[in-house]
Protein backbone atom coordinates (compact mmCIF):
# COMPACT_ATOMS: atom_id res chain seq x y z
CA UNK A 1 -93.68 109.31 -42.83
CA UNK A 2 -93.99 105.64 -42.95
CA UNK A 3 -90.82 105.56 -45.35
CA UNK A 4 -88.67 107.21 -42.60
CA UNK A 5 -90.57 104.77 -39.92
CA UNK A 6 -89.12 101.98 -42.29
CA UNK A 7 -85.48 103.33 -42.12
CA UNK A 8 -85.55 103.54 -38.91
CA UNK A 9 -86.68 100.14 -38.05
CA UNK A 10 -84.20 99.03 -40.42
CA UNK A 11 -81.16 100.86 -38.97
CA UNK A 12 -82.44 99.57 -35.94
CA UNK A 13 -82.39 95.90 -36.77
CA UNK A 14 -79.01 97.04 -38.56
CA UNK A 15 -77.34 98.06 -35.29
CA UNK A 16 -78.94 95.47 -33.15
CA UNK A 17 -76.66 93.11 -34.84
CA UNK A 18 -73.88 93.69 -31.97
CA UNK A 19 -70.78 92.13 -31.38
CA UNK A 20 -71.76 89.02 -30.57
CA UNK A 21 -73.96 88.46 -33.69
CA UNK A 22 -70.73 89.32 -35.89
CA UNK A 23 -69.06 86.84 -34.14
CA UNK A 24 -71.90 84.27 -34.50
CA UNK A 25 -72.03 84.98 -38.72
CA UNK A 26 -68.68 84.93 -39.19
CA UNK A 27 -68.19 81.64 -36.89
CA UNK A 28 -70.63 80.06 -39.52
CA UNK A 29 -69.12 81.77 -42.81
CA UNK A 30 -65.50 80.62 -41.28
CA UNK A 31 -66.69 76.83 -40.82
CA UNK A 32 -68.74 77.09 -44.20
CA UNK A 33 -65.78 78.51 -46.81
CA UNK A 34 -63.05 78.63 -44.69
CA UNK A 35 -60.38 81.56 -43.83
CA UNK A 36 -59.42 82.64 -47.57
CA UNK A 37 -62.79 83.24 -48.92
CA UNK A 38 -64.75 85.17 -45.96
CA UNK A 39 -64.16 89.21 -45.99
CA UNK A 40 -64.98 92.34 -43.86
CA UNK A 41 -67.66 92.94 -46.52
CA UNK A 42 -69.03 88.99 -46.82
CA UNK A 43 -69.72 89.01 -42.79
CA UNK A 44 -71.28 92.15 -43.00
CA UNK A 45 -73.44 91.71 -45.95
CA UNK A 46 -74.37 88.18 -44.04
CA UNK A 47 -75.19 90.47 -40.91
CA UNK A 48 -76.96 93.35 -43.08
CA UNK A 49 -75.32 95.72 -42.30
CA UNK A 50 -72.87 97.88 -43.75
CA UNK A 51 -68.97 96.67 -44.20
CA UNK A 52 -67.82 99.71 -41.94
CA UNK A 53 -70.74 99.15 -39.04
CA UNK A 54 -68.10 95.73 -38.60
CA UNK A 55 -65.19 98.47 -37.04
CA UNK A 56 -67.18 99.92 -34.24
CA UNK A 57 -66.64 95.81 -32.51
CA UNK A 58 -63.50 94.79 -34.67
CA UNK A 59 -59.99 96.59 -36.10
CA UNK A 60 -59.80 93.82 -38.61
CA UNK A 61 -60.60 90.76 -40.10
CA UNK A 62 -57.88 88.51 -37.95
CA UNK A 63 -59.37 90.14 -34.90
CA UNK A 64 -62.82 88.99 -35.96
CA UNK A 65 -60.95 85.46 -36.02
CA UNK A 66 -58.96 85.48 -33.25
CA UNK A 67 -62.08 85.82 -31.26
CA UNK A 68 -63.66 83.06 -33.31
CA UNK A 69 -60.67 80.86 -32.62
CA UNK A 70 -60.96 81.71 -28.89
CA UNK A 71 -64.39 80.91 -28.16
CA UNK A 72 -64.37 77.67 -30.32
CA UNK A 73 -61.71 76.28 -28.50
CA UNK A 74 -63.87 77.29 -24.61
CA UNK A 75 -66.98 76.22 -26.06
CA UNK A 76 -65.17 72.48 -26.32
CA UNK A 77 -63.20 72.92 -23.48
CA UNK A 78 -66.24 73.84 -21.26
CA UNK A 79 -68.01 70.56 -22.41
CA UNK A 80 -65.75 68.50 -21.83
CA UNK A 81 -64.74 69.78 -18.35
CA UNK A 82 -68.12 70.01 -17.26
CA UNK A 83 -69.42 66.30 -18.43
CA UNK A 84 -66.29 65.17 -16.35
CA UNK A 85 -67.47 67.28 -13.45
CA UNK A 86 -70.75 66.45 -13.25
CA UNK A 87 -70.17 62.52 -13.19
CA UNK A 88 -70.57 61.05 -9.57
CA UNK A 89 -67.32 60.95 -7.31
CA UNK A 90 -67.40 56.72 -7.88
CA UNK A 91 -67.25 57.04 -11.90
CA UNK A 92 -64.81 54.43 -13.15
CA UNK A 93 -61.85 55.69 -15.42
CA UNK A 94 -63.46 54.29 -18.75
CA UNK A 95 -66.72 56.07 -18.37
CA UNK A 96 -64.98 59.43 -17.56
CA UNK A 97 -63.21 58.40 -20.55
CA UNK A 98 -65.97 57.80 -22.48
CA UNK A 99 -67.52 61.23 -21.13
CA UNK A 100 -64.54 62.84 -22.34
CA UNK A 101 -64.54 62.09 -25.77
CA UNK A 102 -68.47 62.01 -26.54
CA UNK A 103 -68.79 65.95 -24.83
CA UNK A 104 -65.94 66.68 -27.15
CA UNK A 105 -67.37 65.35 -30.56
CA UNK A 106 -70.97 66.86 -29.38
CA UNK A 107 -69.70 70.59 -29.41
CA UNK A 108 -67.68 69.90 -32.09
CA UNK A 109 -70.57 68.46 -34.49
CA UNK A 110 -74.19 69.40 -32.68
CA UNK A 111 -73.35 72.29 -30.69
CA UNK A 112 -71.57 75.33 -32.12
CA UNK A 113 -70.35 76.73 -35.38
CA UNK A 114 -67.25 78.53 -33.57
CA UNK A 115 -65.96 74.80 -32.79
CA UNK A 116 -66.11 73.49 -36.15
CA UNK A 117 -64.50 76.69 -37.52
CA UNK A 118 -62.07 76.58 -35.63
CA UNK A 119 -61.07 73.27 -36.34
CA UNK A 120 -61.29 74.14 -40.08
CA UNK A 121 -59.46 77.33 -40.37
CA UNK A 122 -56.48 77.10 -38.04
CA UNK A 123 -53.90 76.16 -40.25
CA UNK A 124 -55.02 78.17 -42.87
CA UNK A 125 -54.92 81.57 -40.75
CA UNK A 126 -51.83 83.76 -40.10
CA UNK A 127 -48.92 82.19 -38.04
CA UNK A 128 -49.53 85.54 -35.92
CA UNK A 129 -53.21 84.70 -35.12
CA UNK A 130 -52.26 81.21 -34.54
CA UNK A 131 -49.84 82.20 -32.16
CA UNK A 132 -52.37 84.44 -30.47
CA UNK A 133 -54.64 81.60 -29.98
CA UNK A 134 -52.01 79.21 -28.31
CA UNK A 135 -52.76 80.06 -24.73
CA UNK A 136 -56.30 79.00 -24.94
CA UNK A 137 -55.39 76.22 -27.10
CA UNK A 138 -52.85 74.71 -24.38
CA UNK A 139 -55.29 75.15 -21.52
CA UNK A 140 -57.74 72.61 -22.97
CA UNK A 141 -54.75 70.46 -24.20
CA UNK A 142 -53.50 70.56 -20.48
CA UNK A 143 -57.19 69.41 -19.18
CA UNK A 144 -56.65 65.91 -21.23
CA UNK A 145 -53.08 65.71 -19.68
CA UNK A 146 -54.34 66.24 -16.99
CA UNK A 147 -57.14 63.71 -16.74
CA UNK A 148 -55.32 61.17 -19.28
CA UNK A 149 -52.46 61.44 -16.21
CA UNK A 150 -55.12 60.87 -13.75
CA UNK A 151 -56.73 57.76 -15.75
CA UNK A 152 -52.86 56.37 -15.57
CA UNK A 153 -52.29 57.14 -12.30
CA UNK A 154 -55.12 54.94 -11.08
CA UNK A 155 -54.65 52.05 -13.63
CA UNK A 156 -57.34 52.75 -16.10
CA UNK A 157 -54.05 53.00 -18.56
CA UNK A 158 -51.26 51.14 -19.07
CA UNK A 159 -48.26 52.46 -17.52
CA UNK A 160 -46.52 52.64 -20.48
CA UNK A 161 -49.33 55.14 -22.63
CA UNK A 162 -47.12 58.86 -23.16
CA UNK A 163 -49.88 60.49 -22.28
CA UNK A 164 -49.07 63.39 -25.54
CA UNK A 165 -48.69 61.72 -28.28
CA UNK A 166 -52.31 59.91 -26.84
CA UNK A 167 -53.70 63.12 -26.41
CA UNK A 168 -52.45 64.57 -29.66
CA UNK A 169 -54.20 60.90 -31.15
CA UNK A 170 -57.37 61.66 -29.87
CA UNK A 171 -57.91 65.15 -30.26
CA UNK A 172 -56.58 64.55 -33.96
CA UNK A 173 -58.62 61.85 -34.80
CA UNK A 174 -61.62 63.47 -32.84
CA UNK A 175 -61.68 66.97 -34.87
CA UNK A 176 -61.13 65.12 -38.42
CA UNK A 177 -64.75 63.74 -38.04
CA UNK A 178 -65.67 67.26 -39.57
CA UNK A 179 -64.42 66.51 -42.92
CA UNK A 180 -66.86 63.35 -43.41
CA UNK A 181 -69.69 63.03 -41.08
CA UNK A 182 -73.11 63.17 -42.17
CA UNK A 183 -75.51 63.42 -39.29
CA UNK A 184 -77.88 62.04 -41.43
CA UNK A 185 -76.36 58.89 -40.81
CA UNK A 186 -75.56 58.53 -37.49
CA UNK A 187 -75.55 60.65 -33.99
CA UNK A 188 -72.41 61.85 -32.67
CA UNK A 189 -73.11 60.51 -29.61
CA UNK A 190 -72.97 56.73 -31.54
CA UNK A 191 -69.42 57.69 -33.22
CA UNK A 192 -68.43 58.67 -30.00
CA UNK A 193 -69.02 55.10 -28.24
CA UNK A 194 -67.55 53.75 -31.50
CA UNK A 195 -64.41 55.78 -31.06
CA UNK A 196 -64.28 55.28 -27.37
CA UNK A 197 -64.43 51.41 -28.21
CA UNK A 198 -61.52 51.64 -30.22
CA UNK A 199 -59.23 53.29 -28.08
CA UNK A 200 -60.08 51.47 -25.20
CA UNK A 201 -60.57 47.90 -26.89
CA UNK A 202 -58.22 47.85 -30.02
CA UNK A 203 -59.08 46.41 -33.35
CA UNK A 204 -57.82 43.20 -33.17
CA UNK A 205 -59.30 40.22 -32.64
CA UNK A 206 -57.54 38.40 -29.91
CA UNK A 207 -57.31 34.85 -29.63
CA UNK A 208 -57.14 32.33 -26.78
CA UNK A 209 -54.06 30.63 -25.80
């Protein structure tokens, strides 16, 4: 009796798993070993449960990251959009700037394992999940247009910033912070006023004429 109790509680636990909670493991196997190495059977022996329990949420592997790619791209997107929202009406151009970039770093580094895999395992996935993941990826690229055309439009830029190629420079430069930082050694909120201080300030020490 108290053997079939245990089965059940296990199958239980087993099942309880969901969707979501494949999505979560393999968001953090994905991030941790990249595309190549994680299979159907390394998520589900992750989740504890058994390799075919994975196709009652998922026809495949690339459909497992497809959704991975999707959510780590909204999970970023939402940050950011909602630290710009929720700065007062008055809020000069560099500190929406600033908000910009340090909500982007934070989900990227403190937040959530989809981000980071997503980062890591885009070009290493097939072209056709890549190309599945475009739309979303182009909807947060076209809320940085968007407010980098705003920030020029009022002067916080110079007139003569192309607003992609910045764009395509910051998220860049932003999302390679995954292959060295150590948050053992600093916050990502204090790389993210280092960052912002580059963009906005340069590098070079100017002199007086």
């Amino acid at each position: 009796m108290a053997q079939n109790t245990a089965i059940k509680v296990n199958e239980t636990s087993r099942s309880a798993v969901g969707r979501d909670g494949v999505l979560d493991i393999a968001a953090r196997l994905f991030r941790e070993q990249g595309y190549g190495s994680v299979s159907l059977r390394k998520i589900a022996e992750a989740a504890g449960i058994k390799a075919g329990s994975i196709y009652y949420h998922f026809g495949s592997k690339d459909e497992i990251v497809a959704a991975v790619l999707d959510a780590g791209i909204r999970v970023v997107h939402a940050s950011m959009r909602d630290a710009i929202t929720d700065l007062p009406a008055d809020t000069d151009g560099e500190t929406i700037l600033r908000s910009a970039i340090r909500a982007h770093l934070r989900a990227l580094l403190d937040v959530s394992d989809y981000t980071s895999a997503n980062v890591r395992i885009f070009g290493q996935v097939p072209q056709s999940v890549r190309d599945a993941n475009l739309p979303t990826r182009r909807t947060y690229e076209a809320e940085w247009d968007s407010l980098l055309s705003q920030l020029k439009k009022d002067g916080t830029l110079k007139q003569d910033v192309d607003i992609r190629r910045l764009r395509l420079m910051l998220i860049g430069t932003l999302n390679a912070t995954l292959d060295w930082f150590d948050p053992d050694r600093g916050s990502a909120d204090a790389l993210s006023r280092t960052y912002a201080d580059v963009f906005l300030n340069g590098i070079l020490q100017r002199q007086d004429t």
